[in-house]
N, C-alpha and C. Protein backbone atom coordinates (compact mmCIF):
# COMPACT_ATOMS: atom_id res chain seq x y z
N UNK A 1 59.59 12.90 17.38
CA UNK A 1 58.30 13.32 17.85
C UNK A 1 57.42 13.77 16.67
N UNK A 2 58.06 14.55 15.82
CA UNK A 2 57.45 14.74 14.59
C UNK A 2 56.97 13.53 13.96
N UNK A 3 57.78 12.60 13.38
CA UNK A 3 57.35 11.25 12.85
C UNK A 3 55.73 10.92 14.01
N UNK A 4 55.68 10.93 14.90
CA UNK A 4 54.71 10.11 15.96
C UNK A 4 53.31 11.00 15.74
N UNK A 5 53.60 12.58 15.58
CA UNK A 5 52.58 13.49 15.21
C UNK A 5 52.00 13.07 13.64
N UNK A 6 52.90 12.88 12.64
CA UNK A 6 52.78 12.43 11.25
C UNK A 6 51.67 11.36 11.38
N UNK A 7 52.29 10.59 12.18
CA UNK A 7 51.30 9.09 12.14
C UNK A 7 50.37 9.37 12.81
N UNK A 8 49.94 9.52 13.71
CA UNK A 8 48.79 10.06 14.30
C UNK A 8 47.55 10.90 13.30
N UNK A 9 48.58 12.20 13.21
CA UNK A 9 47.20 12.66 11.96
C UNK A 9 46.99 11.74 11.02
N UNK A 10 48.25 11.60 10.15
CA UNK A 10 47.45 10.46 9.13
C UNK A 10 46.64 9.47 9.40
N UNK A 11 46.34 8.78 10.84
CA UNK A 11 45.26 7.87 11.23
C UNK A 11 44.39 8.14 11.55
N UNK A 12 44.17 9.68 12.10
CA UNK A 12 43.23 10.30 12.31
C UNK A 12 41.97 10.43 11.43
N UNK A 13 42.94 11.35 10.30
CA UNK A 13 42.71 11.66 8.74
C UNK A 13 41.77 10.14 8.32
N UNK A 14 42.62 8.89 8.42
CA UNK A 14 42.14 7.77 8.05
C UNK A 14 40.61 7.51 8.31
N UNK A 15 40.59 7.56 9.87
CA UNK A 15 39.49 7.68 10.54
C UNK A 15 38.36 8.19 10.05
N UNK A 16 38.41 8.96 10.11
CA UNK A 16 37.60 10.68 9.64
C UNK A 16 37.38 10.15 8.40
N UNK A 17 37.81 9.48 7.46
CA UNK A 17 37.41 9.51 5.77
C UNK A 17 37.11 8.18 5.83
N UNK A 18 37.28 7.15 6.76
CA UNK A 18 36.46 5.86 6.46
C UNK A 18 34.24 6.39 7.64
N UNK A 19 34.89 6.90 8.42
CA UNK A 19 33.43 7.49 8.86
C UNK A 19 33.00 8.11 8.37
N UNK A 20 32.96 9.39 7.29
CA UNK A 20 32.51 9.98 6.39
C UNK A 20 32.06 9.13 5.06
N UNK A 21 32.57 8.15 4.41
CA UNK A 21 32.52 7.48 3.69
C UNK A 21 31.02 6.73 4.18
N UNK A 22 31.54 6.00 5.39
CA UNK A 22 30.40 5.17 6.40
C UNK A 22 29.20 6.14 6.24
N UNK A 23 28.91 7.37 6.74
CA UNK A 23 27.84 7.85 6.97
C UNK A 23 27.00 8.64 5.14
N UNK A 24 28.13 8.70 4.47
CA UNK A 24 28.15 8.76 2.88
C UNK A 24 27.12 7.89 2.25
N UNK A 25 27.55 6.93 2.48
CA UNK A 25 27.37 5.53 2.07
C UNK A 25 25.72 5.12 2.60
N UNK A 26 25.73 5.09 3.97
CA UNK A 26 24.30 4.75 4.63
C UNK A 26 23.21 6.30 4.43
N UNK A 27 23.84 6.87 3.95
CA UNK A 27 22.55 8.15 3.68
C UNK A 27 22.33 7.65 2.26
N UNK A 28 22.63 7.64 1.26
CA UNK A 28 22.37 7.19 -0.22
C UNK A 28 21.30 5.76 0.10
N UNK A 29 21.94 4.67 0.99
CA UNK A 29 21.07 3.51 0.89
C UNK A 29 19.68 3.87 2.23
N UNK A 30 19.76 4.97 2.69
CA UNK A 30 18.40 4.61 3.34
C UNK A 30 17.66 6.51 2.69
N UNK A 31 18.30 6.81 1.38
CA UNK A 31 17.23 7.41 0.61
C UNK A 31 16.59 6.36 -0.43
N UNK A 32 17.80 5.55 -0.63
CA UNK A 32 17.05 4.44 -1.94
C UNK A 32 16.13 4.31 -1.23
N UNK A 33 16.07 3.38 -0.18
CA UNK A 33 15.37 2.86 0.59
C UNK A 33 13.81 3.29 0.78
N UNK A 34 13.76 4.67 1.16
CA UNK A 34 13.04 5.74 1.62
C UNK A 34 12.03 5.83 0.03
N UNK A 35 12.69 5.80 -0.84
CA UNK A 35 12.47 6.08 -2.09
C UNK A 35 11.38 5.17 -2.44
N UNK A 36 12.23 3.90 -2.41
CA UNK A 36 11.09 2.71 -2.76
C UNK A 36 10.02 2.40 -1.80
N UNK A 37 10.19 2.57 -0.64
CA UNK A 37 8.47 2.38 0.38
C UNK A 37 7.81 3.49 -0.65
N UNK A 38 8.13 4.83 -1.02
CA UNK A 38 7.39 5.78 -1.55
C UNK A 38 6.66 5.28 -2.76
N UNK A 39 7.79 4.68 -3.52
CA UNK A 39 7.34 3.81 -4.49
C UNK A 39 5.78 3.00 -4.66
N UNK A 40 6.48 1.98 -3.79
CA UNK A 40 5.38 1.37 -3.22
C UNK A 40 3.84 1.43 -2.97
N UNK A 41 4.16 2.44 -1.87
CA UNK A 41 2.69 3.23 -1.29
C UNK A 41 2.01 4.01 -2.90
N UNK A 42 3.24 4.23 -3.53
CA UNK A 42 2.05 5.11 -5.30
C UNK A 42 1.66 3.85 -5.17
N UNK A 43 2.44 2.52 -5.90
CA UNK A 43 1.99 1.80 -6.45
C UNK A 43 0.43 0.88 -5.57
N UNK A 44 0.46 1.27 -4.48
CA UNK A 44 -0.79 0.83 -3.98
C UNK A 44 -2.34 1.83 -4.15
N UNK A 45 -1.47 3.17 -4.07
CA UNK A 45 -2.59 4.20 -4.53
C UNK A 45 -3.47 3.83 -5.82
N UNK A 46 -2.18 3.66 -6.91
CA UNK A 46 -2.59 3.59 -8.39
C UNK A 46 -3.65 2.31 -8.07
N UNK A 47 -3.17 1.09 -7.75
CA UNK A 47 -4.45 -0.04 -7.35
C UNK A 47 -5.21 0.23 -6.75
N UNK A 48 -5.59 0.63 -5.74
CA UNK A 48 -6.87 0.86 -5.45
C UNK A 48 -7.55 1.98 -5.70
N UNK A 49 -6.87 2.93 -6.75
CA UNK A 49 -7.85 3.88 -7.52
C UNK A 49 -8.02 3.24 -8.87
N UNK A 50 -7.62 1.96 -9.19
CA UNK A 50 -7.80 1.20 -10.57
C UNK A 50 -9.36 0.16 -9.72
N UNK A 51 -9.25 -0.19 -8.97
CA UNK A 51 -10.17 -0.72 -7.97
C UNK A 51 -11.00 -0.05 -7.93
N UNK A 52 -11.11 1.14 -7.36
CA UNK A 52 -12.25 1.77 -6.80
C UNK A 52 -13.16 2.35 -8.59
N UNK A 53 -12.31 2.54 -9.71
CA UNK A 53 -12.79 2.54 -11.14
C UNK A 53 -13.86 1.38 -11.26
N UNK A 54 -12.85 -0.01 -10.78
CA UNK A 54 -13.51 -0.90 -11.73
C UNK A 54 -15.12 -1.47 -11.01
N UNK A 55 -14.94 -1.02 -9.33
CA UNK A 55 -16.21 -0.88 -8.81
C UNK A 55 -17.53 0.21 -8.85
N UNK A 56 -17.02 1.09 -9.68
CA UNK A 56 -17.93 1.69 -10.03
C UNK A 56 -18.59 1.53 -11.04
N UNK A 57 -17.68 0.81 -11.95
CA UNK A 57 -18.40 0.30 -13.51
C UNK A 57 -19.10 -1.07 -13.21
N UNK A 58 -19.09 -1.55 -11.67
CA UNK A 58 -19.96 -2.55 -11.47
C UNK A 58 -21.04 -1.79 -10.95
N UNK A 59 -21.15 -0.77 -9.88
CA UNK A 59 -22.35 0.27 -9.71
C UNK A 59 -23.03 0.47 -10.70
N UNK A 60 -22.03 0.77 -11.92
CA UNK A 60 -23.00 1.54 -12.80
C UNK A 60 -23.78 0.26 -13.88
N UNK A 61 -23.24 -0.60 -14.02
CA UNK A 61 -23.74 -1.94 -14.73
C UNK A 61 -25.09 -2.68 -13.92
N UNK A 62 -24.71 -2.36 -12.62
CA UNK A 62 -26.06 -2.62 -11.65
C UNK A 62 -27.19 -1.65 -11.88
N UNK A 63 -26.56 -0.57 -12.46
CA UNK A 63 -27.89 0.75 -12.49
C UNK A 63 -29.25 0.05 -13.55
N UNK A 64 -28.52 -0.69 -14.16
CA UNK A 64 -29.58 -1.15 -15.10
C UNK A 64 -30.99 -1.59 -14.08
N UNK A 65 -30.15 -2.92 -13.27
CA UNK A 65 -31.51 -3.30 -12.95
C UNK A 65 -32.17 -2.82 -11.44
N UNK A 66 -31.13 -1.64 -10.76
CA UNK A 66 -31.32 -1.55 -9.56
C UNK A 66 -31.46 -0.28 -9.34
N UNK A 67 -31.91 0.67 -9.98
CA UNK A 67 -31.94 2.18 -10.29
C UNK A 67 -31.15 2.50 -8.98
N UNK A 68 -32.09 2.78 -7.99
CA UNK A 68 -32.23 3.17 -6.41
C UNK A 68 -30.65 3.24 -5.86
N UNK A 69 -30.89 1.73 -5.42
CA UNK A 69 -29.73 1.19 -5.01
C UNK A 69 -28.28 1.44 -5.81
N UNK A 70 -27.96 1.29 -6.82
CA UNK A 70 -26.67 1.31 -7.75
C UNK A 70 -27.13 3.10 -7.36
N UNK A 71 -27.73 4.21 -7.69
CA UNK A 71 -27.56 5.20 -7.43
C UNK A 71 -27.02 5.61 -6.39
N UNK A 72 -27.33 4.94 -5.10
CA UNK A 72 -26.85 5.66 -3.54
C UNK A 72 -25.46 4.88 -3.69
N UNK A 73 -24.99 4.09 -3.87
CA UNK A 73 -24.03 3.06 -4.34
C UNK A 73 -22.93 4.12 -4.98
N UNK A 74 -23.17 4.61 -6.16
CA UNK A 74 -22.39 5.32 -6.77
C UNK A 74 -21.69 6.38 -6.29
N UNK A 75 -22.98 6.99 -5.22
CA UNK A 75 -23.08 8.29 -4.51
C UNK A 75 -21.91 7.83 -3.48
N UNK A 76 -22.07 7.27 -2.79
CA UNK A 76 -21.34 6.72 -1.93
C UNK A 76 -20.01 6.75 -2.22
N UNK A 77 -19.52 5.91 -3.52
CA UNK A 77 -18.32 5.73 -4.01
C UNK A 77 -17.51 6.79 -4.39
N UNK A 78 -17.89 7.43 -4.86
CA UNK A 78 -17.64 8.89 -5.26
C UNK A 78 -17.24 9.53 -3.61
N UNK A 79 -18.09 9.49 -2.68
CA UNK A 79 -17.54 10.35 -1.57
C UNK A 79 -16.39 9.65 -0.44
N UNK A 80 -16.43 8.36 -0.40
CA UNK A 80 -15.44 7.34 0.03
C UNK A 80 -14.19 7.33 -0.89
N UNK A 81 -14.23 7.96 -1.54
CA UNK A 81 -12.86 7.20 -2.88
C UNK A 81 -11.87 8.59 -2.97
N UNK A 82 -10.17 8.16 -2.19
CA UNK A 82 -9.33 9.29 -2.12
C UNK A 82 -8.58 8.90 -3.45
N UNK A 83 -8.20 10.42 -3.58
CA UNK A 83 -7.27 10.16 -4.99
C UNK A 83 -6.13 9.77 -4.57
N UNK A 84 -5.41 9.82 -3.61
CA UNK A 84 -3.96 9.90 -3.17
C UNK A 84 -3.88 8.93 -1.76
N UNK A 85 -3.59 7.76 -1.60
CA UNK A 85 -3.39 7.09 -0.92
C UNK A 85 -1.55 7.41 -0.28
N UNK A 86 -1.36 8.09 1.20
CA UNK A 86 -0.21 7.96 1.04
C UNK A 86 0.78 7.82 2.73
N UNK A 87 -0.27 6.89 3.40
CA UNK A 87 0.13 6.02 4.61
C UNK A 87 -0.63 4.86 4.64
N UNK A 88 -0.38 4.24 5.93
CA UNK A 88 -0.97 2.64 5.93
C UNK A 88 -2.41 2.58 6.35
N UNK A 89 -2.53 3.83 7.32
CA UNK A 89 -3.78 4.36 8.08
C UNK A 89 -4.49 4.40 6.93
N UNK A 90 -4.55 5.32 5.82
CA UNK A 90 -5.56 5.10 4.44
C UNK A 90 -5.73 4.08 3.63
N UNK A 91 -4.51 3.31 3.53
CA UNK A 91 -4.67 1.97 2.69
C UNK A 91 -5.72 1.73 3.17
N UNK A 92 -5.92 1.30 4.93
CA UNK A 92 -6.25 0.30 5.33
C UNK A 92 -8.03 0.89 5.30
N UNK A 93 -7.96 1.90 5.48
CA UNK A 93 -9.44 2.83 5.23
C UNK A 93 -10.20 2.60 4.00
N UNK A 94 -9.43 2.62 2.66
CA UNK A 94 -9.54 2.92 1.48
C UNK A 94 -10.13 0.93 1.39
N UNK A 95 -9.44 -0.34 1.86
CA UNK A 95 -9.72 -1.44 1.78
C UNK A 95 -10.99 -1.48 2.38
N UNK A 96 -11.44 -0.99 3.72
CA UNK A 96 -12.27 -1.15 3.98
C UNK A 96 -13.66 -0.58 3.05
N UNK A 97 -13.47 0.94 2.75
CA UNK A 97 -14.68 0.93 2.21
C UNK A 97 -14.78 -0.01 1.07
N UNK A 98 -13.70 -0.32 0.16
CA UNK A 98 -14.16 -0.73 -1.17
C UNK A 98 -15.10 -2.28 -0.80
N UNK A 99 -14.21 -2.98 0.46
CA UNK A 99 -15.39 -4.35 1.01
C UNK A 99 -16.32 -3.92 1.19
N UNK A 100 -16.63 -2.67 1.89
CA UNK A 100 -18.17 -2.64 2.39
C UNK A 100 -19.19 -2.00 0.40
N UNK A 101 -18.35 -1.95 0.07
CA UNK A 101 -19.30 -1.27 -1.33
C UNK A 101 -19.68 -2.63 -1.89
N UNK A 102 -18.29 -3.37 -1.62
CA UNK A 102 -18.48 -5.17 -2.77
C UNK A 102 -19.10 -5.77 -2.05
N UNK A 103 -19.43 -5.44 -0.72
CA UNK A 103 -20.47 -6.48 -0.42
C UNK A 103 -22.20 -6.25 -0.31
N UNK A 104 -21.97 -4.83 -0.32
CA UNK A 104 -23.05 -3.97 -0.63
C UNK A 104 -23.66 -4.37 -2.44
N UNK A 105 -22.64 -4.32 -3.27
CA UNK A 105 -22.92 -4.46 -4.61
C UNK A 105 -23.34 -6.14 -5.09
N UNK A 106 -22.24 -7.35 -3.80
CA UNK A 106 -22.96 -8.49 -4.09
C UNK A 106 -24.11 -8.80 -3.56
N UNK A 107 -25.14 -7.95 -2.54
CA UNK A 107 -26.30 -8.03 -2.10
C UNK A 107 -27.21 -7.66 -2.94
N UNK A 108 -26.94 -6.50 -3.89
CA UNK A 108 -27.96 -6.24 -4.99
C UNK A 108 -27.96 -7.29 -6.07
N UNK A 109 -26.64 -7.66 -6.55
CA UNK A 109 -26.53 -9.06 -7.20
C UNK A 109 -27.72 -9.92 -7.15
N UNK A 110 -27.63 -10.43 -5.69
CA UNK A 110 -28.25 -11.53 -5.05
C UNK A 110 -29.83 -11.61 -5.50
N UNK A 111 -30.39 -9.81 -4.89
CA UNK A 111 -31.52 -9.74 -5.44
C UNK A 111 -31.95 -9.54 -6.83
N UNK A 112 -31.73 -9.40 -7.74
CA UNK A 112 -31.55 -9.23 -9.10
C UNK A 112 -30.48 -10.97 -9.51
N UNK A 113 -31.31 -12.10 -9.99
CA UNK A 113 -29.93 -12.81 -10.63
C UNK A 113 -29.97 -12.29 -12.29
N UNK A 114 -30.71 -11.97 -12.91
CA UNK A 114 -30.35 -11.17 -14.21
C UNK A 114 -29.32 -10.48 -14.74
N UNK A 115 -29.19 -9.58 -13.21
CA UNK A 115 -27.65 -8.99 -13.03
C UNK A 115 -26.30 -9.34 -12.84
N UNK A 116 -26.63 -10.39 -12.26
CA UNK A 116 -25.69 -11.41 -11.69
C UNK A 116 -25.15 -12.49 -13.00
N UNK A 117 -26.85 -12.84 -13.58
CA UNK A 117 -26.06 -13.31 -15.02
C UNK A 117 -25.11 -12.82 -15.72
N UNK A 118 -25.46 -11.22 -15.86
CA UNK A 118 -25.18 -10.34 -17.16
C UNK A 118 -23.25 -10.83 -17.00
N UNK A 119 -23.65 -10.51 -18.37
CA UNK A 119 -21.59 -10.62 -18.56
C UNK A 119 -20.61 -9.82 -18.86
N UNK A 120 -21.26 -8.41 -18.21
CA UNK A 120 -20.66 -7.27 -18.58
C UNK A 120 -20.36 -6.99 -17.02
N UNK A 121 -21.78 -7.37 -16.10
CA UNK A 121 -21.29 -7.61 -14.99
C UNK A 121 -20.34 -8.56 -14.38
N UNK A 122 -19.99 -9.64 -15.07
CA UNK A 122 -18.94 -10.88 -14.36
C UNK A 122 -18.12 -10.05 -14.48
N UNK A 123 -17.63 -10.02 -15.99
CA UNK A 123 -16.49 -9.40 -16.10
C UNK A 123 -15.87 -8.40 -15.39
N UNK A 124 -16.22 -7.05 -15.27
CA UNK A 124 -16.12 -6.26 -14.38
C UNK A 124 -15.77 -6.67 -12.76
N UNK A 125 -16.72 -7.73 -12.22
CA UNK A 125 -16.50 -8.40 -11.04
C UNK A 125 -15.17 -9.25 -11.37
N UNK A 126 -14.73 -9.47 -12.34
CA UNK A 126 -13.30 -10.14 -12.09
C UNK A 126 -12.43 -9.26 -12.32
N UNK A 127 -12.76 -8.14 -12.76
CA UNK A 127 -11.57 -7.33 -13.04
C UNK A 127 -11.22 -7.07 -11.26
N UNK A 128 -12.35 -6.54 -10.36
CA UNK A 128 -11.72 -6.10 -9.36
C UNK A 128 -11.51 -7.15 -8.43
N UNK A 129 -11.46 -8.68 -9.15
CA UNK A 129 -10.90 -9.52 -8.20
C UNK A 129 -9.43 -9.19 -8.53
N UNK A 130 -9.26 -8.80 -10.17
CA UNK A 130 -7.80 -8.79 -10.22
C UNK A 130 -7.01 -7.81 -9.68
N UNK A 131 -7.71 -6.63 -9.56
CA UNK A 131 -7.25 -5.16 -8.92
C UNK A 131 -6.69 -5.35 -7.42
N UNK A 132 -7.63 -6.28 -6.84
CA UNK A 132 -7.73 -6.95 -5.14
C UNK A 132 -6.18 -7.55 -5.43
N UNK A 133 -5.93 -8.56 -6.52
CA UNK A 133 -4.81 -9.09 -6.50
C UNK A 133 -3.37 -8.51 -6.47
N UNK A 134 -3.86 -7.71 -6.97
CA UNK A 134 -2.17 -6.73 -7.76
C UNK A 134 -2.61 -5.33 -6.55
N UNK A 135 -3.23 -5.23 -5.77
CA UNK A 135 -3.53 -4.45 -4.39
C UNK A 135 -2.52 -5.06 -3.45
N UNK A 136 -2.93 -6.56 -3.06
CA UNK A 136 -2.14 -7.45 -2.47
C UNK A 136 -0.53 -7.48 -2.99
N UNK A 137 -0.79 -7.57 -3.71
CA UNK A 137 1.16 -7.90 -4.06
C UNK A 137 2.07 -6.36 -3.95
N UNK A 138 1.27 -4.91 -4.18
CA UNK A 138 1.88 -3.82 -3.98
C UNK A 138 1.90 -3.22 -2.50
N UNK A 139 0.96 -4.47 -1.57
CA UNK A 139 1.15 -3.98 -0.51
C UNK A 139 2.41 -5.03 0.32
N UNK A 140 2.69 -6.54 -0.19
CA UNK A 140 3.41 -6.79 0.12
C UNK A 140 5.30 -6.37 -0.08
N UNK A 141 4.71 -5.47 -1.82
CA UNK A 141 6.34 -5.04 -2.15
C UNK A 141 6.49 -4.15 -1.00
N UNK A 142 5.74 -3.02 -0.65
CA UNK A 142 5.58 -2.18 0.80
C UNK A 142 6.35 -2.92 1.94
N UNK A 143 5.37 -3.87 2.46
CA UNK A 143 6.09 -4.48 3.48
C UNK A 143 7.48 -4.79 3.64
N UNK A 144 7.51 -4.85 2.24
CA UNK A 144 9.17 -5.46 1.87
C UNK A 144 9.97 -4.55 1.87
N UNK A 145 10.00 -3.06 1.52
CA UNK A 145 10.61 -2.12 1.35
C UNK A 145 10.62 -1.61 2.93
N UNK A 146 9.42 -1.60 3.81
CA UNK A 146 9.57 -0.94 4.80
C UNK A 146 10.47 -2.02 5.85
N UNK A 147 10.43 -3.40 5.95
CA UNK A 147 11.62 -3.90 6.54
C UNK A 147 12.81 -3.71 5.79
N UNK A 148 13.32 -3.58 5.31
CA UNK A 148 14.44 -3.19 4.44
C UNK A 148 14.93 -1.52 5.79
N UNK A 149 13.99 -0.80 5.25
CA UNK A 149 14.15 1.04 5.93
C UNK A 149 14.68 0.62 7.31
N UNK A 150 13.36 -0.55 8.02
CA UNK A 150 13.51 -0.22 9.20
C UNK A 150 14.54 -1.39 10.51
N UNK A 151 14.84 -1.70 9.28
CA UNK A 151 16.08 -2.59 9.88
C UNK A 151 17.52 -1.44 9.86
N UNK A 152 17.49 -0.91 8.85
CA UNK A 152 18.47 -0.18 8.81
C UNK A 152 18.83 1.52 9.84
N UNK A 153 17.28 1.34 10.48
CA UNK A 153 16.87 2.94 10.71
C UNK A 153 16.79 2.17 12.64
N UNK A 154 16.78 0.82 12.42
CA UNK A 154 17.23 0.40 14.01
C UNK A 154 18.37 -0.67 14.54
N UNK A 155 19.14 -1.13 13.53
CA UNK A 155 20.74 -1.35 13.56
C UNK A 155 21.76 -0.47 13.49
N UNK A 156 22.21 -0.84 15.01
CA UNK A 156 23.55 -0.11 14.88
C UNK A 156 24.95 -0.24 13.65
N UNK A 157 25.19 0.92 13.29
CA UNK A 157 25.51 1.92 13.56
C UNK A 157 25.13 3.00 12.89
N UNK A 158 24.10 2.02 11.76
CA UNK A 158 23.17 2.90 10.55
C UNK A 158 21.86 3.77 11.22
N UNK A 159 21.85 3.16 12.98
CA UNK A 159 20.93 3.94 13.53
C UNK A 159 21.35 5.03 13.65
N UNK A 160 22.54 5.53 13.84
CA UNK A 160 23.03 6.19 14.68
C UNK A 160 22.81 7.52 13.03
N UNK A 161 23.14 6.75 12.03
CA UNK A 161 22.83 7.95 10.62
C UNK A 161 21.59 8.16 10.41
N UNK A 162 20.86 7.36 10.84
CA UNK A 162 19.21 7.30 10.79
C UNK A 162 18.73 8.25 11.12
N UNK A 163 19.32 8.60 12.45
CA UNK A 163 18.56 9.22 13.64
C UNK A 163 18.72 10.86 13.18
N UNK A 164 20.58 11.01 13.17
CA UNK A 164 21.22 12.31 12.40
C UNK A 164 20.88 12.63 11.35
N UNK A 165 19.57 12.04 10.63
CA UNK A 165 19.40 12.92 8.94
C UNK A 165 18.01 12.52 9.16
N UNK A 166 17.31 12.43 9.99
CA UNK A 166 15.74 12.39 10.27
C UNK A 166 15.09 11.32 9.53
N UNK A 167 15.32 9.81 9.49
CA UNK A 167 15.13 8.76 9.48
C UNK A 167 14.23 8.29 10.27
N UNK A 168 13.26 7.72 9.87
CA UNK A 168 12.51 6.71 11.12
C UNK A 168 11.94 5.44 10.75
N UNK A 169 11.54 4.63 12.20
CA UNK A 169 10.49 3.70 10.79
C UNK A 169 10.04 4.06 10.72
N UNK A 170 9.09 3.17 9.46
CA UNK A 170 7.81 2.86 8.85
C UNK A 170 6.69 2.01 9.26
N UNK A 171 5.55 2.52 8.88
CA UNK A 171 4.60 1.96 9.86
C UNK A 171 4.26 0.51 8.35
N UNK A 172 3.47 -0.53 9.35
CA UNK A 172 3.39 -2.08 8.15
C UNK A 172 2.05 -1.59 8.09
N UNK A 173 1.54 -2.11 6.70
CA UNK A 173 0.46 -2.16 6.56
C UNK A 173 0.17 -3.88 6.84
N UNK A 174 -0.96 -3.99 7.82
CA UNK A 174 -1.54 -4.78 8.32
C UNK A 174 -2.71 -5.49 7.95
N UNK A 175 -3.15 -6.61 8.11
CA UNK A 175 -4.99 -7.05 8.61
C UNK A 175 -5.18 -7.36 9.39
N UNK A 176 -5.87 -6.79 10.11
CA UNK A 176 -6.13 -7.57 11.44
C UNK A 176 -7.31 -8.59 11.16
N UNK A 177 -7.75 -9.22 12.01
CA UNK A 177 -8.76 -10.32 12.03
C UNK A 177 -10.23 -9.90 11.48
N UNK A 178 -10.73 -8.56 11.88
CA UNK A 178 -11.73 -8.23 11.01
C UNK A 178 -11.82 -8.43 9.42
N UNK A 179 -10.51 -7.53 9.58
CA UNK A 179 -10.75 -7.36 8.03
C UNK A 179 -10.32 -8.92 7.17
N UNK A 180 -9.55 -9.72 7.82
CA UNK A 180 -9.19 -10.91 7.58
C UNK A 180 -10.61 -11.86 6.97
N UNK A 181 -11.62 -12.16 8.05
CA UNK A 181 -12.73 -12.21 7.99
C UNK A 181 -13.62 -11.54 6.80
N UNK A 182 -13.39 -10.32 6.77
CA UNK A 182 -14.28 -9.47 5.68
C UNK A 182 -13.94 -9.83 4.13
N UNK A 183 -12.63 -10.08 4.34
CA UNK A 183 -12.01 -10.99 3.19
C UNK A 183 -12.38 -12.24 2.66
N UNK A 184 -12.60 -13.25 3.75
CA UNK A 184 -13.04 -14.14 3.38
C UNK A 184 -14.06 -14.21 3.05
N UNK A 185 -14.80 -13.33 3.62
CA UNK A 185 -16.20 -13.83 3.60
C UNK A 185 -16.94 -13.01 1.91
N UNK A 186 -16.19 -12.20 1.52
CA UNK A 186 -15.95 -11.42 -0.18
C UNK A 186 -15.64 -13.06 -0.74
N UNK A 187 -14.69 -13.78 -0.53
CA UNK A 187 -14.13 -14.95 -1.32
C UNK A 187 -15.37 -15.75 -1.04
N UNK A 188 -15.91 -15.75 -0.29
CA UNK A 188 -17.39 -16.84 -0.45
C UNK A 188 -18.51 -16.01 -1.33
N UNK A 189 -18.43 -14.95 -1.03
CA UNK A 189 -19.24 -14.32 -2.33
C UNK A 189 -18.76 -14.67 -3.55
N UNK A 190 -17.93 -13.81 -4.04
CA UNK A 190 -16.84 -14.49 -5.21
C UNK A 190 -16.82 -15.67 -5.70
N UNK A 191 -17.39 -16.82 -5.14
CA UNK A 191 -17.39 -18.22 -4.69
C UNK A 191 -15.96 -19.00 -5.03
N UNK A 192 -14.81 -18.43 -4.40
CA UNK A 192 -13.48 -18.63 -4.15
C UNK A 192 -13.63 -20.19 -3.12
């Protein structure tokens, strides 16, 4: 009977240290995890506060020929522009104003082509095509990190550690059709 008690605990024991291990194991990979969406979301902050820079040095390159306008422009930018981007709800806020400023800033363009020539202005206008670009790709590493979290935070049995160490998903950063649109219609400015 002793021998039968022996084996028992020791499988018990077994038990107990491969589920500890298990729940060991899935807390480390859904802090990595946790870690890198965080990642991420900086790395989208840092872009669109490199963005929202390089649209102001188009404001201010417009001041030349548009006093007025590039002034309320600036004004504007300055009160729209967060330092700390750090959910999807603001990304998606923070995208919007910077379209409504670039399309605001390619309307003064339009009227002024002097400005539009200048090549202090292109330049600048391509920088924040490139900012737009490397915006895009830090919001897709996001996406990528947050299916990663939230596969793990709604498969069993990693749900079940998910749930016990205050895990959840993550919300996607999205476009919906507006802003889809608002996009394009920047790339016909742009003349993309």
């Amino acid at each position: 009977m002793t021998t039968v008690l022996v084996i028992l605990l020791v499988i018990i024991l077994g038990i107990a240290g491969i589920v500890f291990l298990y729940i060991f194991s899935t807390q480390r990979t859904l802090v990595k995890l946790d870690e890198m969406c965080r990642n991420a979301m900086s790395q989208i902050s840092v872009q669109l506060n490199s963005r929202w820079d390089a649209v102001m040095d188009l404001a201010k390159t417009a001041m030349r020929y548009a006093q007025h306008e590039s002034e309320t422009l600036v004004k504007t930018i300055s009160e729209r522009r967060m330092s700390n981007v750090t959910n999807a709800q603001q990304v998606g806020e923070q995208q919007n104003a910077i379209n409504d400023i670039m399309g605001r800033l390619m309307v003064v363009s339009e009227r002024y082509p002097e400005l539009k020539a200048n090549d202090l202005f292109e330049k600048v206008q391509n920088g924040t095509i490139q900012y737009e670009e490397n915006v895009r790709m830090s919001r897709m590493v996001y996406n990528d990190c947050v299916t990663k979290i939230n596969r793990m935070v709604r498969q069993w049995p990693s749900s079940f550690v998910a749930n016990m160490l205050g895990f959840s998903e993550r919300e996607y950063l999205e476009v919906d059709d507006p802003k889809k649109k608002q996009h394009l219609d920047l790339d016909d400015v742009y003349g993309k």
